[in-house]
Protein backbone atom coordinates (compact mmCIF):
# COMPACT_ATOMS: atom_id res chain seq x y z
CA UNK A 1 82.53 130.10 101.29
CA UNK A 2 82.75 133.50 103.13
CA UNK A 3 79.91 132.22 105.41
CA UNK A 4 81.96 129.75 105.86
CA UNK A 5 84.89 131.01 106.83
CA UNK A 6 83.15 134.01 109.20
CA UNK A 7 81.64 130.63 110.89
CA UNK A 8 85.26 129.29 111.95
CA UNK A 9 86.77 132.89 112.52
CA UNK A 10 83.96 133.81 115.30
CA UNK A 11 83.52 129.92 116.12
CA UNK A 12 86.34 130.38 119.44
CA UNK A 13 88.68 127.46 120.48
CA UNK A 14 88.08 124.10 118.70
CA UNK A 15 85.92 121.26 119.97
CA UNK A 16 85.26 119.57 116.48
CA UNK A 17 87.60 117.16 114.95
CA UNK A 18 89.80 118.49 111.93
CA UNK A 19 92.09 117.35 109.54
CA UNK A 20 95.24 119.67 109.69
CA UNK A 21 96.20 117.09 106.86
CA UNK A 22 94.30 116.34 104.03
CA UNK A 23 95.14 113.20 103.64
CA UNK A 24 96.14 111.74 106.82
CA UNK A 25 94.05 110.42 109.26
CA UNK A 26 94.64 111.80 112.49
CA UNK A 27 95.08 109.92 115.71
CA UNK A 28 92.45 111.11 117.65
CA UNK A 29 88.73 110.73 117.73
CA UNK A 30 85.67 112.39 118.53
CA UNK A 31 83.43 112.66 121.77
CA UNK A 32 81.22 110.38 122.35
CA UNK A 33 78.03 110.52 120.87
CA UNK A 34 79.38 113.90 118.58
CA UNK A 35 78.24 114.00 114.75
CA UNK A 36 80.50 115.81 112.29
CA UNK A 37 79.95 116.36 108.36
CA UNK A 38 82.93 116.45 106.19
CA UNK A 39 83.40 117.42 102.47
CA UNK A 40 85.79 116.71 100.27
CA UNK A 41 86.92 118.42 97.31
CA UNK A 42 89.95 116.68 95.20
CA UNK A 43 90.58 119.26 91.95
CA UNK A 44 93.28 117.73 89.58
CA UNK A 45 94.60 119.39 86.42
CA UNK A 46 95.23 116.68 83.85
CA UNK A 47 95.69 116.95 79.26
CA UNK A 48 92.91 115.38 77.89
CA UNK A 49 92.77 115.13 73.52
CA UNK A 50 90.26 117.78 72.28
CA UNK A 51 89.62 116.96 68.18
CA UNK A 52 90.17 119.91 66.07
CA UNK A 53 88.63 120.68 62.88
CA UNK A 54 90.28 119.01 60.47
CA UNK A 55 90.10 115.41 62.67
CA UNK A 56 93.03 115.81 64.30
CA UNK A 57 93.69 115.91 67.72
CA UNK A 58 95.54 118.76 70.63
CA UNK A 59 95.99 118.21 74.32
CA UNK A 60 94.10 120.46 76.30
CA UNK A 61 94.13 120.92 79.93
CA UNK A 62 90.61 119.74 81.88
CA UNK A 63 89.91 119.52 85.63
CA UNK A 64 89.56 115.88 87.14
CA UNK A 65 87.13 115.74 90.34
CA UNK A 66 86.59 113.92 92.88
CA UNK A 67 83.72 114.90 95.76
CA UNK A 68 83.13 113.02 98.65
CA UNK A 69 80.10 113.64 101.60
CA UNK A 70 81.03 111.73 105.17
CA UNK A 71 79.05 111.76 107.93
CA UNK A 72 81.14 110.70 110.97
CA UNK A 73 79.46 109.52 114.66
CA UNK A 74 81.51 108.79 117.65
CA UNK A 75 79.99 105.39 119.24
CA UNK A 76 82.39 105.53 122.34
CA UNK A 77 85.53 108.33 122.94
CA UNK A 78 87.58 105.87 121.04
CA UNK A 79 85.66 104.03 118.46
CA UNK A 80 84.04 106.31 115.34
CA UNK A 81 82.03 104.91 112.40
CA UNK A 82 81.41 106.84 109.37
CA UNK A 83 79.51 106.54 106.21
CA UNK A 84 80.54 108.21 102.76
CA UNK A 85 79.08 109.30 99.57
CA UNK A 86 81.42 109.37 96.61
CA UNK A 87 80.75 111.33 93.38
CA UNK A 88 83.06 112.12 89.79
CA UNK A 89 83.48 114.56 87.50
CA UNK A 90 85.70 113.43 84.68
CA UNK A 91 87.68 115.71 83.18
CA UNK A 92 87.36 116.09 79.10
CA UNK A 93 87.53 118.81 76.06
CA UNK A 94 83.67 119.62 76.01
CA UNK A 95 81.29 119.44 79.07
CA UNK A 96 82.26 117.27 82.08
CA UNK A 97 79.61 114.75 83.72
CA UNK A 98 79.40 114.05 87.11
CA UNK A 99 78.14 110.52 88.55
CA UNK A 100 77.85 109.20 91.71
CA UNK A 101 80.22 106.53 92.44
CA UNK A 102 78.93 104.70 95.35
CA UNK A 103 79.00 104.46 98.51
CA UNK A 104 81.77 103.80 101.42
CA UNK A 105 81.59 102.33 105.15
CA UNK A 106 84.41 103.10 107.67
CA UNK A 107 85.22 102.79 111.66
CA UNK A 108 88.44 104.03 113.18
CA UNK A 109 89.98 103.12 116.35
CA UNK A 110 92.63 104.37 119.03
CA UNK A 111 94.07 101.86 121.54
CA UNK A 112 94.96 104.72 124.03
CA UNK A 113 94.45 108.04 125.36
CA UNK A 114 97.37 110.62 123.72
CA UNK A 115 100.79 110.49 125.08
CA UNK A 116 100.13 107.34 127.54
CA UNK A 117 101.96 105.27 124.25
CA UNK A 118 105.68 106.79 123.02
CA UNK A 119 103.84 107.10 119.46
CA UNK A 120 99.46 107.16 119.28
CA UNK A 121 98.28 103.63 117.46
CA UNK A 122 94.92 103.65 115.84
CA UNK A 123 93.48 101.42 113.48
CA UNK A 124 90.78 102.41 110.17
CA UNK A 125 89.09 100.36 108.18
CA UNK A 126 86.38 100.98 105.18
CA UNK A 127 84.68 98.87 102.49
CA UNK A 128 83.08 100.48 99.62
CA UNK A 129 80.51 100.00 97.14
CA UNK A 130 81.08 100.89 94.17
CA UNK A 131 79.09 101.35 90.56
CA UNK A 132 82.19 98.78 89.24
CA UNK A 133 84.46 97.48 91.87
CA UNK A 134 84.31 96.78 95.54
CA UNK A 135 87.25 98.32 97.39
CA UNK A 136 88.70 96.92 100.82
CA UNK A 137 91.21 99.66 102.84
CA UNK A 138 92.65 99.34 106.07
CA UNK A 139 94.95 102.01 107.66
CA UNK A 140 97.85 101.61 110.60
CA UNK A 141 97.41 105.80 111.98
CA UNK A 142 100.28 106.65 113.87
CA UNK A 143 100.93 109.78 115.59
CA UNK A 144 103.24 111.42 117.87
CA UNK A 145 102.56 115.12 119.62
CA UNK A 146 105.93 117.29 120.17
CA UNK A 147 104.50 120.37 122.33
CA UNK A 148 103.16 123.06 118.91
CA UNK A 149 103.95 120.12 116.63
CA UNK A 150 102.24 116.90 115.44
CA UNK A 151 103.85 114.31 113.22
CA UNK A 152 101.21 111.87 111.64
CA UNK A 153 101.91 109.32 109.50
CA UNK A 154 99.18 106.67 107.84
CA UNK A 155 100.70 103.05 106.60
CA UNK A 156 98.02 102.76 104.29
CA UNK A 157 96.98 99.60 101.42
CA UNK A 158 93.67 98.58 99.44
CA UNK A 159 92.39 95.86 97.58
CA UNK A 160 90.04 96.75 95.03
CA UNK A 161 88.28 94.23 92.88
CA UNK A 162 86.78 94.32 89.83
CA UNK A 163 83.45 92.29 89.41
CA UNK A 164 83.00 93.51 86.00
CA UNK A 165 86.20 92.21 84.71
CA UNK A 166 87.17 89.47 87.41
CA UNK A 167 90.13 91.50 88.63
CA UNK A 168 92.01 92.39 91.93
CA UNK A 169 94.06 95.48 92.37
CA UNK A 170 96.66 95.44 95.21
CA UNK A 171 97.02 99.14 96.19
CA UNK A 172 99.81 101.20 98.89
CA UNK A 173 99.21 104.45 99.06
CA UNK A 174 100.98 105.54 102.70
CA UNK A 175 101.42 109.26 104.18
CA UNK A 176 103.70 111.27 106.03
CA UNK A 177 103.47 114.85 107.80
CA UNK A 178 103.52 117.67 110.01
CA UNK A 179 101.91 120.32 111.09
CA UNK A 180 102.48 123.71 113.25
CA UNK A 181 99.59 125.50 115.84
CA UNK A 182 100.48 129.27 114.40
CA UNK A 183 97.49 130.23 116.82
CA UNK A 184 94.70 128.63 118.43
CA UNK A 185 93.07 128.32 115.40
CA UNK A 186 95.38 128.09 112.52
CA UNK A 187 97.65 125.40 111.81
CA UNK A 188 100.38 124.91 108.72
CA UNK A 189 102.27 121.88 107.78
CA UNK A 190 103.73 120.08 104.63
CA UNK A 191 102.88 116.43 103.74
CA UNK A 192 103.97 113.86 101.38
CA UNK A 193 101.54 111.31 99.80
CA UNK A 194 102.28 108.39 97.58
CA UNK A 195 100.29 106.00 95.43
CA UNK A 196 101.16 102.47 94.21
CA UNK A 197 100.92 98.89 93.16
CA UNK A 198 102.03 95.41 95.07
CA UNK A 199 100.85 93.88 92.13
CA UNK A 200 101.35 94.14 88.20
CA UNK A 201 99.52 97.11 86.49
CA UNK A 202 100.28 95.35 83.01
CA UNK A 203 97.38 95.84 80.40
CA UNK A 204 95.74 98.16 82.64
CA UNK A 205 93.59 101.00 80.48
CA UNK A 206 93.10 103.93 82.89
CA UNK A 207 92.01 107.80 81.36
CA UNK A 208 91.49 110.94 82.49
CA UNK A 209 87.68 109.86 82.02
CA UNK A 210 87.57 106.67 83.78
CA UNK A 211 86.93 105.68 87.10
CA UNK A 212 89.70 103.90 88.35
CA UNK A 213 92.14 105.42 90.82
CA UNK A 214 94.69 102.30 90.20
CA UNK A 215 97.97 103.56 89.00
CA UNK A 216 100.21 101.85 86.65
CA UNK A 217 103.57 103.28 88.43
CA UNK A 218 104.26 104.55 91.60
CA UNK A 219 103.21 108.05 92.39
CA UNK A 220 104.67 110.41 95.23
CA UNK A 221 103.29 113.79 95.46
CA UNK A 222 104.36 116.70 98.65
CA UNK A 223 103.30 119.94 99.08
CA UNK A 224 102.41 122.45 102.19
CA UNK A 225 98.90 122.47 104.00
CA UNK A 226 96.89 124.69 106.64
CA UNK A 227 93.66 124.86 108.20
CA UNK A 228 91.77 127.14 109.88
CA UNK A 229 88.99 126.01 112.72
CA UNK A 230 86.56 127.16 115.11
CA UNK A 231 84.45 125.43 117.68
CA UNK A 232 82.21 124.01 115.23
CA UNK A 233 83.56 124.23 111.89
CA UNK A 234 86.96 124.34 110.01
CA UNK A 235 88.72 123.89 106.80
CA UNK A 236 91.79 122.62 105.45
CA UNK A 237 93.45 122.76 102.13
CA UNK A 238 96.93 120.96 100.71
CA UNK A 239 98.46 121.46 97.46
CA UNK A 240 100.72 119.04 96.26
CA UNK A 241 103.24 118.88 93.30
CA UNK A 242 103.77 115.59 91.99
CA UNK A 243 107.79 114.72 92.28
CA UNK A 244 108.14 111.42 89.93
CA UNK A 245 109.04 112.07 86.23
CA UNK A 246 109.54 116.07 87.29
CA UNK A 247 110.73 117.62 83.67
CA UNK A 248 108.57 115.69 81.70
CA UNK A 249 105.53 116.76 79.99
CA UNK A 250 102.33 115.55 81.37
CA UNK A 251 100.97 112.97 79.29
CA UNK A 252 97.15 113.29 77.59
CA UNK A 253 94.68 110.94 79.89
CA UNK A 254 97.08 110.66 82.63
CA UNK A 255 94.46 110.75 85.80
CA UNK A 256 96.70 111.36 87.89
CA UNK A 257 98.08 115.07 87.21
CA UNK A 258 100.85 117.28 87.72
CA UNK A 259 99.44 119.39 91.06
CA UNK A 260 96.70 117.76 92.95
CA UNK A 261 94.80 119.69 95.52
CA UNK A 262 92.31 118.57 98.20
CA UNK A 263 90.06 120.71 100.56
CA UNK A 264 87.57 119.51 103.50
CA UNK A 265 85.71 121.35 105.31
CA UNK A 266 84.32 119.84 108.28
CA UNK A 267 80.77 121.17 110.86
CA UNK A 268 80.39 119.75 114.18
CA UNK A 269 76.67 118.93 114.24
């Protein structure tokens, strides 16, 4: 990590692509024929039951993971594609496993060069193979640049289904921020995230341990965000509090936790 971060301090003004927010997807694409690695790091406290002793049981607090590898190409200025690598880590009492999930395919568009449209329009969408479902996601990114700041927004849905079990999953999960140029090569913002069903999540079994990122309510989580860059590497990290049932006590095998917070770090290659 201090590599890392030495790498973006003495990298100079940015040429690679970043993410000032975790999880929006940004208007604008790479160069032409560029090649960028990103990694993804999603760390989420959850209670998980830990048997005691005498056979009964305690809720403990475990780390859910989530790690994803892209490799992102620009075929034209406009049009990227993008392959990903998803792995697990379920959270439990005793020893964790991690397991690779499967893999993901994505392109993104932009109709227009920045500011020639009142708001930036590009389009995303991914399929993904997965060890139990296939997933289907497609993305509306819209984007509008107001001289140091950049609003972003992502009007996001999925369809996941479920070969082992014959079902579909109707998924929105949209976002919404900002963020600030501090300098040249920092950048804060804040960003709201939320996760939900069009469909009915009735008889749906999902743990702490499982692998399904269907939830059986709506979600909405917000919290602040910055990133750091160079000219061929940066990083950016958001933490975000979840604000539905605040007050209540989180519930053992709940995937989805109290705080959630995601990291990429991204090298132009």
């Amino acid at each position: 990590m201090k590599s890392f971060l030495i790498l973006i301090v003495l990298g100079g003004t940015a040429l690679a692509n970043p993410r000032p927010l975790p999880f929006s997807y940004p208007y604008v694409t790479l160069p032409e024929g560029s090649l960028e690695v990103e990694q993804y790091v999603d760390m989420i406290p959850v209670r998980v039951a830990r048997e005691l002793d005498d056979g009964t049981q305690e809720g403990v607090t475990s780390i859910r993971a989530q790690l994803t590898t892209e490799l992102e190409y620009a075929v034209t200025d406009r049009l990227e594609v993008a392959l990903y690598f998803a792995f697990r880590q379920g959270a439990s009492a005793g020893t964790p496993f991690l397991r690779f999930q499967g893999l993901k395919q994505r392109a993104r568009y932009r109709f227009a060069e920045s500011g020639e449209w009142p708001v930036d329009v590009g389009i995303y969408l991914e399929i993904a193979e997965l060890h139990d479902e296939f997933e289907f996601e497609e993305k509306l990114l819209l984007s509008r640049h107001f001289g140091g700041v950049t609003m972003v927004a992502n009007l996001w849905v999925e369809q996941e289904y479920y070969f082992q079990t014959k079902e579909t999953k109707y998924i929105y999960n949209p976002t919404l921020g900002g963020s600030f140029d501090v300098k040249p090569w920092l950048q804060v913002g804040a960003e709201y995230w939320a996760r939900g069903r069009f469909d009915s999540s009735s008889g749906d079994v999902i743990g702490a341990n499982g692998s399904s990122d269907a939830p059986t309510r709506t979600l909405h989580y917000a919290g602040p965000t910055v990133m750091v860059q160079g000219s061929k590497a940066w990083l950016s990290v958001g933490a975000y509090a979840r604000l539905d049932n605040v007050g209540d006590a989180p519930i053992v095998d709940d995937p989805y936790g109290k705080v959630w917070v995601r990291a990429i770090a991204g090298i132009d290659l």
